[in-house]
C-alpha atoms as a PDB file:
ATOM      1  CA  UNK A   1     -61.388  -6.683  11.234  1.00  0.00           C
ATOM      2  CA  UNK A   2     -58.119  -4.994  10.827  1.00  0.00           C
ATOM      3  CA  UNK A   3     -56.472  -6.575  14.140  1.00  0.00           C
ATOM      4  CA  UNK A   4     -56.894 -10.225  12.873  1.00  0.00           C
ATOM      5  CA  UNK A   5     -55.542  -9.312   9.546  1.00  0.00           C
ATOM      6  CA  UNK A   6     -52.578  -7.854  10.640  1.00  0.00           C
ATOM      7  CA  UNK A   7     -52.147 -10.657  13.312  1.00  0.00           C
ATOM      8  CA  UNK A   8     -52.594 -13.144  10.841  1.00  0.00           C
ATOM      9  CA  UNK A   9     -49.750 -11.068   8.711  1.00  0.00           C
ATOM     10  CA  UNK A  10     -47.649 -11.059  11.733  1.00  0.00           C
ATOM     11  CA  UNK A  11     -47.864 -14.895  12.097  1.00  0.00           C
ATOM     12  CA  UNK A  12     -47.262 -15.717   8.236  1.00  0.00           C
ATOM     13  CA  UNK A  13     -43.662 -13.708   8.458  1.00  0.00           C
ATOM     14  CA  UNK A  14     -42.352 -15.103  12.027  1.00  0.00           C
ATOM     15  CA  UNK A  15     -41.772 -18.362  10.606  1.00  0.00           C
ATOM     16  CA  UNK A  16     -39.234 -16.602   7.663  1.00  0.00           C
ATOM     17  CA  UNK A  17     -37.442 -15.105  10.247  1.00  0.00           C
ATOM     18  CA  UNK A  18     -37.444 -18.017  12.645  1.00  0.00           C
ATOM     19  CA  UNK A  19     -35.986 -19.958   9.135  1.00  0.00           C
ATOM     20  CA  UNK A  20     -33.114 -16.861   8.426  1.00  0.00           C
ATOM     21  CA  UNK A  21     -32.252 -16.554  11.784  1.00  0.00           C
ATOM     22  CA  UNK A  22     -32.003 -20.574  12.279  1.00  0.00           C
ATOM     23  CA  UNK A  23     -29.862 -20.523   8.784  1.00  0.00           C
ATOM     24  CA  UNK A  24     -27.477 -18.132  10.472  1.00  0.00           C
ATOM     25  CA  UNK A  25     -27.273 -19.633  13.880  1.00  0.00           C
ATOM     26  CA  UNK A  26     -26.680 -23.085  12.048  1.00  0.00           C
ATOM     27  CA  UNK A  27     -23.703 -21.214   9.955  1.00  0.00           C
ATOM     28  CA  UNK A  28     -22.274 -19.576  13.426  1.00  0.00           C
ATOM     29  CA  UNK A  29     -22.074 -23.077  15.206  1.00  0.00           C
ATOM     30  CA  UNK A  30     -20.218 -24.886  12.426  1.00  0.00           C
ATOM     31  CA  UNK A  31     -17.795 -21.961  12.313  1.00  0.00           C
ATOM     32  CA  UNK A  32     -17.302 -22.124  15.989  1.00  0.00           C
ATOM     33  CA  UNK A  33     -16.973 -25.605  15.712  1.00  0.00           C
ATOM     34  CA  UNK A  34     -14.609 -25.409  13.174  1.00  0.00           C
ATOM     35  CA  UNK A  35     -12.055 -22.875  15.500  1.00  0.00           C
ATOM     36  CA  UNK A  36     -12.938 -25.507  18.305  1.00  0.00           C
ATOM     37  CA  UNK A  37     -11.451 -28.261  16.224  1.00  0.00           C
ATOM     38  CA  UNK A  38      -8.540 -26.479  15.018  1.00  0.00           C
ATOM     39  CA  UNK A  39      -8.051 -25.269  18.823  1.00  0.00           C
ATOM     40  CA  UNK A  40      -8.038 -28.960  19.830  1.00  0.00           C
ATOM     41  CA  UNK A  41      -4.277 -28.977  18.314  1.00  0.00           C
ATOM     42  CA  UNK A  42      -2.663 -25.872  18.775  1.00  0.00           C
ATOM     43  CA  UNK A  43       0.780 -26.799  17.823  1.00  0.00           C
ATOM     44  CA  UNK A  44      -0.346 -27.925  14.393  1.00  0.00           C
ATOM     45  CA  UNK A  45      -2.812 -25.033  13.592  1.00  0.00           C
ATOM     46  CA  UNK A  46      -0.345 -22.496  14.529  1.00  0.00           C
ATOM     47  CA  UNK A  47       2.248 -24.302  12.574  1.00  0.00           C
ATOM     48  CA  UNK A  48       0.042 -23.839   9.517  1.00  0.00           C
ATOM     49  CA  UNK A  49      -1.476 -20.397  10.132  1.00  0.00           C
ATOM     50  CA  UNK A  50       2.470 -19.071  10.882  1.00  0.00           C
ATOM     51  CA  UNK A  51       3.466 -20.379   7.394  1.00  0.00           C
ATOM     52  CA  UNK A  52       0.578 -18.529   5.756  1.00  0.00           C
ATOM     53  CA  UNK A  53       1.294 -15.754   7.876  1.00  0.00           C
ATOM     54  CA  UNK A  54       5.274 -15.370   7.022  1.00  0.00           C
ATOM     55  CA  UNK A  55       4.101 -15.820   3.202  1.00  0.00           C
ATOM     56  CA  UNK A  56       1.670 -12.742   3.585  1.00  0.00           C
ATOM     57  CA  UNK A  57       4.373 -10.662   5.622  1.00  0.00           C
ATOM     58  CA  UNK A  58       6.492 -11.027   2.818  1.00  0.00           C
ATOM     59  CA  UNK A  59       4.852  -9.082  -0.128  1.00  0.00           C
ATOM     60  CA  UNK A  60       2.549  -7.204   2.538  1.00  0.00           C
ATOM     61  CA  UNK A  61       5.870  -5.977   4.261  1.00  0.00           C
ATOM     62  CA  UNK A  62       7.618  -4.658   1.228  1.00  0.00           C
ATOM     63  CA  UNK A  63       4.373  -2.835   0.239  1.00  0.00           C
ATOM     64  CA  UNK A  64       4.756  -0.784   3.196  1.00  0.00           C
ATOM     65  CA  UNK A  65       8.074   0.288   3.006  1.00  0.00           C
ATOM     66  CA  UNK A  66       7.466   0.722  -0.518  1.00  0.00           C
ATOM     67  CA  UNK A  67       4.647   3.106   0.618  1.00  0.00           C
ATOM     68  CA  UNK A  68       7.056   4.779   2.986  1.00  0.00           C
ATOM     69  CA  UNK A  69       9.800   5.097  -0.221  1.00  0.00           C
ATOM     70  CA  UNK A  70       7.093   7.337  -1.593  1.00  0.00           C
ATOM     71  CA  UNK A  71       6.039   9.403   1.234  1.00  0.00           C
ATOM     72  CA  UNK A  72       9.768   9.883   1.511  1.00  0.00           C
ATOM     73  CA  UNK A  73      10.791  10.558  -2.318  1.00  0.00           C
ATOM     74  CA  UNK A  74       7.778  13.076  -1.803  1.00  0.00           C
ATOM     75  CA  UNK A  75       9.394  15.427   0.752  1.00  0.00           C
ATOM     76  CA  UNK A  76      12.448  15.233  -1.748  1.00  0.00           C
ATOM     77  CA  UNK A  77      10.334  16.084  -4.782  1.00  0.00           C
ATOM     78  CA  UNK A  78       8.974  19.468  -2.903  1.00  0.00           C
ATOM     79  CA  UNK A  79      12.562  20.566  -3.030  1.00  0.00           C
ATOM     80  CA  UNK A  80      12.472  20.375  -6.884  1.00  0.00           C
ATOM     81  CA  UNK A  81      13.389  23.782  -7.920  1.00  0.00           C
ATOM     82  CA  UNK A  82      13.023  25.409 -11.227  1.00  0.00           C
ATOM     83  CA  UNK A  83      15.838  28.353 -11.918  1.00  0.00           C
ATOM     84  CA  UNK A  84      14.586  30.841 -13.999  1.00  0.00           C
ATOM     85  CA  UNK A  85      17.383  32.775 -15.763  1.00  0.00           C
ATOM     86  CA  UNK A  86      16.140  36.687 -16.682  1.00  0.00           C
ATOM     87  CA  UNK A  87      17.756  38.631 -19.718  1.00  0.00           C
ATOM     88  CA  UNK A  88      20.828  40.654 -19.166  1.00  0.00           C
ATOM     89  CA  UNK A  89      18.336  44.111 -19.553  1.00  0.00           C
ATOM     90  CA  UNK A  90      15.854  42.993 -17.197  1.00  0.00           C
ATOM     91  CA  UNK A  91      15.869  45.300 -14.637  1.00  0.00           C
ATOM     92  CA  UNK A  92      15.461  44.090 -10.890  1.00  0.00           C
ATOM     93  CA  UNK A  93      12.110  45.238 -10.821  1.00  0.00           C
ATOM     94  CA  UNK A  94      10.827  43.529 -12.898  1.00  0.00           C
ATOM     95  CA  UNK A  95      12.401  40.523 -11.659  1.00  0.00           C
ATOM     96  CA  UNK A  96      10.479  40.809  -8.594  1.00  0.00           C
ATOM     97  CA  UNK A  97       7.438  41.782 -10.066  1.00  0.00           C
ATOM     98  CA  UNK A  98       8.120  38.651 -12.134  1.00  0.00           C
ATOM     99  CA  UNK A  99       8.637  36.274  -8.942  1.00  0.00           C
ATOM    100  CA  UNK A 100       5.767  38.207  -7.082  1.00  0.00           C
ATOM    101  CA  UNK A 101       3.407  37.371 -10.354  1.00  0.00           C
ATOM    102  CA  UNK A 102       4.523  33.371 -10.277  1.00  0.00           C
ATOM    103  CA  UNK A 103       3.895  33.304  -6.381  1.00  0.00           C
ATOM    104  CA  UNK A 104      -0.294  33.677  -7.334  1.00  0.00           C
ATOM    105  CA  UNK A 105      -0.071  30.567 -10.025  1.00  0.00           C
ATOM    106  CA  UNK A 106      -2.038  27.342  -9.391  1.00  0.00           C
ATOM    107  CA  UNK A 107       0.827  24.857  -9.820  1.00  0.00           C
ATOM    108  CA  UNK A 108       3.847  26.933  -7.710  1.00  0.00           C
ATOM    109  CA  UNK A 109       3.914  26.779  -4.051  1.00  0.00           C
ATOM    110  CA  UNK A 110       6.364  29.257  -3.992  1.00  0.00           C
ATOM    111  CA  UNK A 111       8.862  32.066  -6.301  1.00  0.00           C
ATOM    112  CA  UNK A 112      11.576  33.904  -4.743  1.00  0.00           C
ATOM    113  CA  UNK A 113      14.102  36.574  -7.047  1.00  0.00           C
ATOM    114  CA  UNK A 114      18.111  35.944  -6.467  1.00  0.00           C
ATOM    115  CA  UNK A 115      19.637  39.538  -7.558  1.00  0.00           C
ATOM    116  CA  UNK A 116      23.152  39.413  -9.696  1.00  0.00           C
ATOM    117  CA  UNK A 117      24.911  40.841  -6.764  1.00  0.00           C
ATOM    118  CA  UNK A 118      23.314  38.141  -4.299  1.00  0.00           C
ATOM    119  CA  UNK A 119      24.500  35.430  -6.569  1.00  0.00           C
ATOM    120  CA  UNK A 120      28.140  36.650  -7.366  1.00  0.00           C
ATOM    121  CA  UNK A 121      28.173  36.363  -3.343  1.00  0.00           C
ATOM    122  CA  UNK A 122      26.602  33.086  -2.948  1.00  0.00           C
ATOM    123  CA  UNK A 123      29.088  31.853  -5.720  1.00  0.00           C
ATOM    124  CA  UNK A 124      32.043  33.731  -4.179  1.00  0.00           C
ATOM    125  CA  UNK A 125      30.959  32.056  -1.398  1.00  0.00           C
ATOM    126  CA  UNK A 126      30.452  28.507  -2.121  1.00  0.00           C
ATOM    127  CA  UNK A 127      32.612  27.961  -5.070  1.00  0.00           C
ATOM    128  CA  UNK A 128      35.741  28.214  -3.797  1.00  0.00           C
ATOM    129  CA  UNK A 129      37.008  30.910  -6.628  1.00  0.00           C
ATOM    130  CA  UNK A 130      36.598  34.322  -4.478  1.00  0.00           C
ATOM    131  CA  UNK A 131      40.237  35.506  -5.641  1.00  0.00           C
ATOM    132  CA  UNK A 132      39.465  34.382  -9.126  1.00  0.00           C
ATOM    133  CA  UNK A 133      36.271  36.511  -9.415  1.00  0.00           C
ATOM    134  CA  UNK A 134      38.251  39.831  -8.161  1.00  0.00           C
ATOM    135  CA  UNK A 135      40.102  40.224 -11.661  1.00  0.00           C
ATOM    136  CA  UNK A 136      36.501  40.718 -13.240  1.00  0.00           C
ATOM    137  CA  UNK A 137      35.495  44.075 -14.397  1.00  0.00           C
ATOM    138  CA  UNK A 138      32.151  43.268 -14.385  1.00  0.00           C
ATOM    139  CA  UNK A 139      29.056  40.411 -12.973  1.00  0.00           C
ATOM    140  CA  UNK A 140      28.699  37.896 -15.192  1.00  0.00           C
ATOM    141  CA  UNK A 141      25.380  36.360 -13.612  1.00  0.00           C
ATOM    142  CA  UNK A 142      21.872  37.333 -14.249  1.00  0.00           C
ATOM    143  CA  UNK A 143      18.973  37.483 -12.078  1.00  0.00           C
ATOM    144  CA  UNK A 144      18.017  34.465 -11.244  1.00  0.00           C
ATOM    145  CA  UNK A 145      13.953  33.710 -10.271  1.00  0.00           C
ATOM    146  CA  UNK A 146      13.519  30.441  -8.297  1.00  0.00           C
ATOM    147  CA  UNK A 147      10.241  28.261  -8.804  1.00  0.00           C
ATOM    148  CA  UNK A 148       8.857  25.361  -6.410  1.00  0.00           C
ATOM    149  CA  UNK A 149       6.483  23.677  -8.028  1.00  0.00           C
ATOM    150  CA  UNK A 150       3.288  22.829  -5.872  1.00  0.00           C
ATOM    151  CA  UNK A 151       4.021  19.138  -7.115  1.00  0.00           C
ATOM    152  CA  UNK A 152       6.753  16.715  -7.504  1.00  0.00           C
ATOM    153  CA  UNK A 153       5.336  14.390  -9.886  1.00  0.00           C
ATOM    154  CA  UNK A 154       7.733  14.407 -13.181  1.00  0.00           C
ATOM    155  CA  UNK A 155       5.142  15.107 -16.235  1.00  0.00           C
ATOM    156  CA  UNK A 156       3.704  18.013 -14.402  1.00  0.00           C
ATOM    157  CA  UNK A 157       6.959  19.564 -13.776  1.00  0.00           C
ATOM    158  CA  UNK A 158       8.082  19.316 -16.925  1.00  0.00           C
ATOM    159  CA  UNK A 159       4.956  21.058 -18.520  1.00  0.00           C
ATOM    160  CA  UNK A 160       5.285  24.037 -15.740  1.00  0.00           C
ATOM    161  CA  UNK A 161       9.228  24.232 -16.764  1.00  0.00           C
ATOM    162  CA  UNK A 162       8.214  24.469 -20.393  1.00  0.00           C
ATOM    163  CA  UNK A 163       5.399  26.825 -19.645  1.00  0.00           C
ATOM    164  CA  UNK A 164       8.123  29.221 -17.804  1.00  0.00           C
ATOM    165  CA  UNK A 165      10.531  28.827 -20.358  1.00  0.00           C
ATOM    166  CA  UNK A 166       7.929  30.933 -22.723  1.00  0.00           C
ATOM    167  CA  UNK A 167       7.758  34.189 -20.387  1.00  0.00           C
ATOM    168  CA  UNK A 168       9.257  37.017 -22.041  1.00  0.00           C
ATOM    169  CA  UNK A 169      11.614  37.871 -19.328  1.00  0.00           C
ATOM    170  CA  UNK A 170      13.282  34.652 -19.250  1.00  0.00           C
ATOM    171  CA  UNK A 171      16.077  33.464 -21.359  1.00  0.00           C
ATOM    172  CA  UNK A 172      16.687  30.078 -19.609  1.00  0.00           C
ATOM    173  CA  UNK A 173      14.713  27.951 -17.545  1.00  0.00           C
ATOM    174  CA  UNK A 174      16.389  25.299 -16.291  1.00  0.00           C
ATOM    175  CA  UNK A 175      15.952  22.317 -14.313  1.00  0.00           C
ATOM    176  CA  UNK A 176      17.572  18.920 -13.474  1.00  0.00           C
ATOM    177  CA  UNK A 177      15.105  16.370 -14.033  1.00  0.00           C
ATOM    178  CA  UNK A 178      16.741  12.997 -14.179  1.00  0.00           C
ATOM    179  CA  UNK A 179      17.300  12.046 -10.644  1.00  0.00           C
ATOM    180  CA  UNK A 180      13.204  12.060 -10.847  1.00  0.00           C
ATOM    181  CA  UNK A 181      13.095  10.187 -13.531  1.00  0.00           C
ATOM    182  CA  UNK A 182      14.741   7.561 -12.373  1.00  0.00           C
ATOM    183  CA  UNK A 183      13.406   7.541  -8.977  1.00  0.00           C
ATOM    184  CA  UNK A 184      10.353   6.933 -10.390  1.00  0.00           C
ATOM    185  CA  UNK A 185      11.576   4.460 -12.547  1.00  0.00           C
ATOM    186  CA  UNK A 186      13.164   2.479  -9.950  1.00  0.00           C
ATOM    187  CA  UNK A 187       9.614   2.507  -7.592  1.00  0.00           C
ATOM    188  CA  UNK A 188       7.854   1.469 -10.405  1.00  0.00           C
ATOM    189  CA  UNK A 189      10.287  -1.991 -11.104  1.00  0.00           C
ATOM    190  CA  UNK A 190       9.747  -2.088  -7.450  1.00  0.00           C
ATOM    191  CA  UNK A 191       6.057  -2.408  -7.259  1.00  0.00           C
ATOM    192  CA  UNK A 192       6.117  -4.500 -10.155  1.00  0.00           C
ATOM    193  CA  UNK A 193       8.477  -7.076  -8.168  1.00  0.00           C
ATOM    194  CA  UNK A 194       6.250  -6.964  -5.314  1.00  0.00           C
ATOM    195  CA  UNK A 195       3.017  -7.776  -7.419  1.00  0.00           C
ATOM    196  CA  UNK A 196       4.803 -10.879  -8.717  1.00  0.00           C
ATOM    197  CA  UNK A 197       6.067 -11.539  -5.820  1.00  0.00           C
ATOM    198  CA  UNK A 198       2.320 -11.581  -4.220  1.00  0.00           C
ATOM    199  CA  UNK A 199       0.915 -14.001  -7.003  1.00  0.00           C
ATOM    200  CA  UNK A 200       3.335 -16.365  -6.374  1.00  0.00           C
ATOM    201  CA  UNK A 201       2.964 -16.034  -2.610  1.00  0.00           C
ATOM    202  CA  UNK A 202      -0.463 -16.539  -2.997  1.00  0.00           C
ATOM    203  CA  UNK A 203      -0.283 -19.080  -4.437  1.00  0.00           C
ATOM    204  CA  UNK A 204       1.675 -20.960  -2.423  1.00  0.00           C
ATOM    205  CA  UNK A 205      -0.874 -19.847   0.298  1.00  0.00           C
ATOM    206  CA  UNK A 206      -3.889 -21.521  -1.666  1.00  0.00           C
ATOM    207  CA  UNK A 207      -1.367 -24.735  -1.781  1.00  0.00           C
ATOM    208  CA  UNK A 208      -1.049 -24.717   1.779  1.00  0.00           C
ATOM    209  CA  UNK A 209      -4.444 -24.175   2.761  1.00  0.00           C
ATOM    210  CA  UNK A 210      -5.528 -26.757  -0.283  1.00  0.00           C
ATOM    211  CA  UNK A 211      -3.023 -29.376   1.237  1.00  0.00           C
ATOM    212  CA  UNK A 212      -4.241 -28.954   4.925  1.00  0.00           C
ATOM    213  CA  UNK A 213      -7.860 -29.467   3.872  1.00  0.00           C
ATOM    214  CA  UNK A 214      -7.099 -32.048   2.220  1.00  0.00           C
ATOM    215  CA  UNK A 215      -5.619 -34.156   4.815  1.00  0.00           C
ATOM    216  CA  UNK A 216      -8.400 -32.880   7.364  1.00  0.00           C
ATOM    217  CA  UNK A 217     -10.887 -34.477   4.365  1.00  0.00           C
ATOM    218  CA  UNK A 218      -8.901 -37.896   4.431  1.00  0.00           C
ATOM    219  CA  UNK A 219      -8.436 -37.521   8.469  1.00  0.00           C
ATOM    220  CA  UNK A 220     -12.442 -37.374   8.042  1.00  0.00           C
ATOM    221  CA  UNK A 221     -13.638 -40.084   5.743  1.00  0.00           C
ATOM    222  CA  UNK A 222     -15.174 -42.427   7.239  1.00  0.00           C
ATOM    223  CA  UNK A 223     -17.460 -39.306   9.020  1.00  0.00           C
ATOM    224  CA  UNK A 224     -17.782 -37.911   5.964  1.00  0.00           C
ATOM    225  CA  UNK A 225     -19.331 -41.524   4.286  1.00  0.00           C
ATOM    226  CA  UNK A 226     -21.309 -41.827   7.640  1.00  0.00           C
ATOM    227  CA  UNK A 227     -23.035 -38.267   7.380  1.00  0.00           C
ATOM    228  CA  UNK A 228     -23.414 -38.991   3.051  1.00  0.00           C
ATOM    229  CA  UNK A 229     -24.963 -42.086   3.739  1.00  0.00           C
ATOM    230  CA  UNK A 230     -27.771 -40.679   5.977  1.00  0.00           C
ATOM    231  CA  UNK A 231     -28.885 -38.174   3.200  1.00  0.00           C
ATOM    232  CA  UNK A 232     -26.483 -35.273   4.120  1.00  0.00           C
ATOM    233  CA  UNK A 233     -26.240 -32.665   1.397  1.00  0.00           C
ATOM    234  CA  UNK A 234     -22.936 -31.570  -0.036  1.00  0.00           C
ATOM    235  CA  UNK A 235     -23.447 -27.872   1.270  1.00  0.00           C
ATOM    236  CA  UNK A 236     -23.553 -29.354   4.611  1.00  0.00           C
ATOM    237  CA  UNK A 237     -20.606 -31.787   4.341  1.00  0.00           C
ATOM    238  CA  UNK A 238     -18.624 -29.161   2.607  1.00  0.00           C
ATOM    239  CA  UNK A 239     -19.457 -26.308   5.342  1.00  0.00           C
ATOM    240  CA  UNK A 240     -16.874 -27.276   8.028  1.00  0.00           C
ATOM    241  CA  UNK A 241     -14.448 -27.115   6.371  1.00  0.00           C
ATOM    242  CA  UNK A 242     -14.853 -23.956   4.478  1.00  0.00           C
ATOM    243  CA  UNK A 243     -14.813 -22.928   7.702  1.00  0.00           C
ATOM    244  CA  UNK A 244     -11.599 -24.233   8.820  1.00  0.00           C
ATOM    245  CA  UNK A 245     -10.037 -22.163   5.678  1.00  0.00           C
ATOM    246  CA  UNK A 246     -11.678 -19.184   7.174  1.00  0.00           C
ATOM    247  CA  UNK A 247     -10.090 -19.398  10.037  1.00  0.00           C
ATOM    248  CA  UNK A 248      -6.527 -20.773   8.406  1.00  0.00           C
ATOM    249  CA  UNK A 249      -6.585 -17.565   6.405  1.00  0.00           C
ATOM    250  CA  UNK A 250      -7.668 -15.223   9.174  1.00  0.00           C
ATOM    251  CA  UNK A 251      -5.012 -16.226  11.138  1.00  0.00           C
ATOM    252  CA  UNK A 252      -2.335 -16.272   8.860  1.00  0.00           C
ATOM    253  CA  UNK A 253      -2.971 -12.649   8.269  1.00  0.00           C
ATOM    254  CA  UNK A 254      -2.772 -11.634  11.638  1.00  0.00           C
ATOM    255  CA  UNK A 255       0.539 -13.523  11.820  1.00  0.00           C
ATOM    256  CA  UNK A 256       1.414 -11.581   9.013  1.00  0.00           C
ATOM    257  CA  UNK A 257       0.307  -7.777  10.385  1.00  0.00           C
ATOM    258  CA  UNK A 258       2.319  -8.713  14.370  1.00  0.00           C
ATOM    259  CA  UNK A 259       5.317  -9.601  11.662  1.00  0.00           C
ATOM    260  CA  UNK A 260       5.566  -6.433   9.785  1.00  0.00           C
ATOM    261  CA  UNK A 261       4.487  -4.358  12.374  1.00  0.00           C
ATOM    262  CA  UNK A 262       7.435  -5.760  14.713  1.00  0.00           C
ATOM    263  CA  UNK A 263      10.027  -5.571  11.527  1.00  0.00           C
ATOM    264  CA  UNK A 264       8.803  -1.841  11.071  1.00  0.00           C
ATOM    265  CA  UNK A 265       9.715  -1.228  14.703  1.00  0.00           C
ATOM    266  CA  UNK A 266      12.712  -3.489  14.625  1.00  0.00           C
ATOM    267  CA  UNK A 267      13.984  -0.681  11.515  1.00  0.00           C
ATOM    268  CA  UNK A 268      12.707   2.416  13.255  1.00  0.00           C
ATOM    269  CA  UNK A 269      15.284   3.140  15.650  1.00  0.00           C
ATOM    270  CA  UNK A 270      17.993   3.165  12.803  1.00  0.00           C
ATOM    271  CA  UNK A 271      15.961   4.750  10.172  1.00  0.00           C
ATOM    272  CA  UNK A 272      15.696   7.644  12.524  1.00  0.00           C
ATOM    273  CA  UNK A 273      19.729   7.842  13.285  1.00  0.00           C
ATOM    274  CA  UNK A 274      19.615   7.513   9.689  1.00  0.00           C
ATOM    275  CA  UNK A 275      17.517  10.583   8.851  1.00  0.00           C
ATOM    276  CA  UNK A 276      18.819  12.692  11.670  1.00  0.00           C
ATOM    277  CA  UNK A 277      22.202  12.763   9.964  1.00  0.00           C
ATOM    278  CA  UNK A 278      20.502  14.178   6.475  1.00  0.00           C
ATOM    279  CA  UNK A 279      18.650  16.792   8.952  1.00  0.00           C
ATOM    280  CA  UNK A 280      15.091  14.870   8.318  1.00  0.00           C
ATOM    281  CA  UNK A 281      12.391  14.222  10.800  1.00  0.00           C
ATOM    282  CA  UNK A 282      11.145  10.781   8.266  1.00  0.00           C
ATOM    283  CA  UNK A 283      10.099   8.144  10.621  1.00  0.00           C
ATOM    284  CA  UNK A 284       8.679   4.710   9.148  1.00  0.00           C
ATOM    285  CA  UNK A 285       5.030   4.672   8.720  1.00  0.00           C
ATOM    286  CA  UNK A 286       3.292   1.550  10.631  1.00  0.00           C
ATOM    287  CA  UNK A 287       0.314  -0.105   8.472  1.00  0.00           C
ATOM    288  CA  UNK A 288      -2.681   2.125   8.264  1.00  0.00           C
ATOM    289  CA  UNK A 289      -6.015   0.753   8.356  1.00  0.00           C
ATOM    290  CA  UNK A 290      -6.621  -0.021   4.954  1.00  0.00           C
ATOM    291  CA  UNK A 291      -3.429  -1.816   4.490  1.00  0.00           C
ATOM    292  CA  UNK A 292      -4.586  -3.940   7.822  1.00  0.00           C
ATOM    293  CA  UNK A 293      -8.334  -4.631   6.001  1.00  0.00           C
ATOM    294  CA  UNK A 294      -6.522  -5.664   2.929  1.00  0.00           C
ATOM    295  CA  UNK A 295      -4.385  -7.833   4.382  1.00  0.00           C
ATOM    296  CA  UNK A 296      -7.464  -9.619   6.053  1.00  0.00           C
ATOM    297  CA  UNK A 297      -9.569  -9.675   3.161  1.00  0.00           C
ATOM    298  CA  UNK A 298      -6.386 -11.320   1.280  1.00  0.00           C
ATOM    299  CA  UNK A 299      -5.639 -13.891   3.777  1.00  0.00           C
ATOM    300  CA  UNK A 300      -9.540 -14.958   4.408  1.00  0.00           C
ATOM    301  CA  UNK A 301     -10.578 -14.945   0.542  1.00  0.00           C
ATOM    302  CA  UNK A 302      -7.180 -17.008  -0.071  1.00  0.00           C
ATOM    303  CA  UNK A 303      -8.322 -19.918   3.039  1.00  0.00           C
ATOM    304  CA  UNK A 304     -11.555 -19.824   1.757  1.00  0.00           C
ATOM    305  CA  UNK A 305     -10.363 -20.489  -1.942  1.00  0.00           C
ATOM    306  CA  UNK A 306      -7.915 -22.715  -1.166  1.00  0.00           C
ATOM    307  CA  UNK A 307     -10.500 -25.155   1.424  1.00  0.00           C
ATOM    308  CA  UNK A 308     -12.988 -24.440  -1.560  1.00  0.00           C
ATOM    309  CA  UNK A 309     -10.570 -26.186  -4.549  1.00  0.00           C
ATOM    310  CA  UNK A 310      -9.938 -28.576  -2.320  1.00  0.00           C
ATOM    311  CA  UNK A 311     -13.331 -29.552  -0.932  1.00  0.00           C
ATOM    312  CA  UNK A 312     -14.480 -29.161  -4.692  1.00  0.00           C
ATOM    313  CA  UNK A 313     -11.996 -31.817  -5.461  1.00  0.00           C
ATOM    314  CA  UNK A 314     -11.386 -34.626  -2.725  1.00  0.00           C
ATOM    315  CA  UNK A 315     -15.321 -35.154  -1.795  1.00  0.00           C
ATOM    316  CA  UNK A 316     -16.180 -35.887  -5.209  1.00  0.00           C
ATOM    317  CA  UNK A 317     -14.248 -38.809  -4.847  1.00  0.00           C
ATOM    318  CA  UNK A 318     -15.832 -39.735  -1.092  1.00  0.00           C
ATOM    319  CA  UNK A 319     -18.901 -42.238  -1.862  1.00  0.00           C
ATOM    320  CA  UNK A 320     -20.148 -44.417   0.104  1.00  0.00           C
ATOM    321  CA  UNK A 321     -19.899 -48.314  -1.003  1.00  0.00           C
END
């Protein structure tokens, strides 16, 4: 008894997957018939899928050198160093029981102690005023403790340098915080720019792509009165061309990724001379994989939107007489 029952179960869910896996082979044929369409003339396809792909590059582009302004204004944040000035009294010692005690904190990569005597040299040294400092009787300077912070982002800086400035041994803590600032300040206008910049792109993407349909609906008409007039849903008129902003938007974006990959190599070789005179190793950063996924999600949700507004639109006002 229990072999018919489950044969009878077997036969009751074939035909469900016969129907789901008919639905999808019915959905892979009108997208392949879509690319064979748009195949059928190249010039114009790529024509329209290099626009889109040149109005991606642009905001997509700047993002990544933005990113690379970052990874760079990084490396120049871990050389933000905090000065820590000790009290005249304060034996050297303690000083470098004091830097020794900093090393162990959470937020400090690293603490080093500058003796009075080492920095009368390095100024002696540096400043220019070596015959100058031989008429004093005494050294001026205090020990000096230097702090890097294990950060170089601006608010937690400033909380460690006000933390430090509270030790007991220190009479000065000092640091010059406005070349941050304004780093920051200037990515952040930046990214802003490039977000604007990207709505308006995109839109112009969804006017291309709602254009192109458009025609290809008009191109179409008297097929598409044909196919209404034998009973043809609108899901199934509609479906094509979906499609063909599928494949408008999927192709503008890998337009767009060969441009900015080629522009980022087209800017390496001088970015390197660049950094080699400043004694840097920075070398631009290429798009990473999420950037690439992005940039494909973008460009297919933008055809799709853009055939579905104007699909939405034109057939409406397709009836047959």
């Amino acid at each position: 008894m229990k072999a018919p029952r489950q044969a009878r179960s077997g036969a009751s869910r074939s035909p469900g997957r016969r129907g789901i896996g008919g639905y999808l082979e019915r959905h892979l044929q009108v997208l392949l018939q879509a690319l064979g369409r748009l195949l059928g003339s190249p010039v114009a396809t790529l024509m329209t899928a290099a626009v889109i792909g040149i109005a991606l590059a642009l905001p997509a582009g700047l993002y990544v050198l933005l990113d690379n302004a970052r990874q760079l204004s990084g490396q120049w944040q871990q050389g933000t160093q905090i000065s820590l000035f000790l009290k005249e009294d304060l034996v050297e010692g303690k000083g470098k029981e004091l830097a020794a005690r900093l090393t162990g904190r959470e937020r400090i990569a690293e603490a080093g102690y500058i003796s009075p005597e080492q920095a009368l040299g390095e100024f002696r040294q540096f400043s220019g005023f070596g015959d100058a400092l031989e008429s004093l009787e005494s050294n001026p300077l205090p020990g000096v403790v230097t702090v890097l912070p294990a950060t170089g982002e601006p608010g937690a800086v400033q909380q460690l340098l006000e933390q430090l400035q509270e030790l007991p041994e220190v009479e000065m803590a000092q640091l010059d915080m406005e070349w941050v600032k304004r780093l920051h300040g200037i990515i952040d206008i930046i990214q802003r720019a490039i977000l604007i910049m990207a709505g308006l792109l995109a839109l112009a993407v969804l006017l291309i792509v709602g254009n192109t349909i458009r025609l290809d609906i008009e191109n179409r008409r008297d097929e598409i009165v044909i196919t209404k007039l034998i009973g043809a849903s609108d899901g199934f008129i509609r479906r094509p061309f979906l499609y063909t902003g599928f494949w408008y938007g999927l192709g503008g974006a890998l337009i767009a990724l060969l441009l900015v990959n080629l522009s980022l190599a087209l800017l390496q070789r001088p970015v390197l001379r660049l950094a080699g005179l400043y004694g840097s190793d920075f070398q631009l950063g290429f798009t990473g994989p999420q950037t690439v996924l992005a940039l494909l999600a973008a460009g297919i949700a933008l055809g799709l939107l853009g055939a579905l507004l104007a699909v939405g639109r034109h057939l409406r006002a397709i009836e047959p007489e």
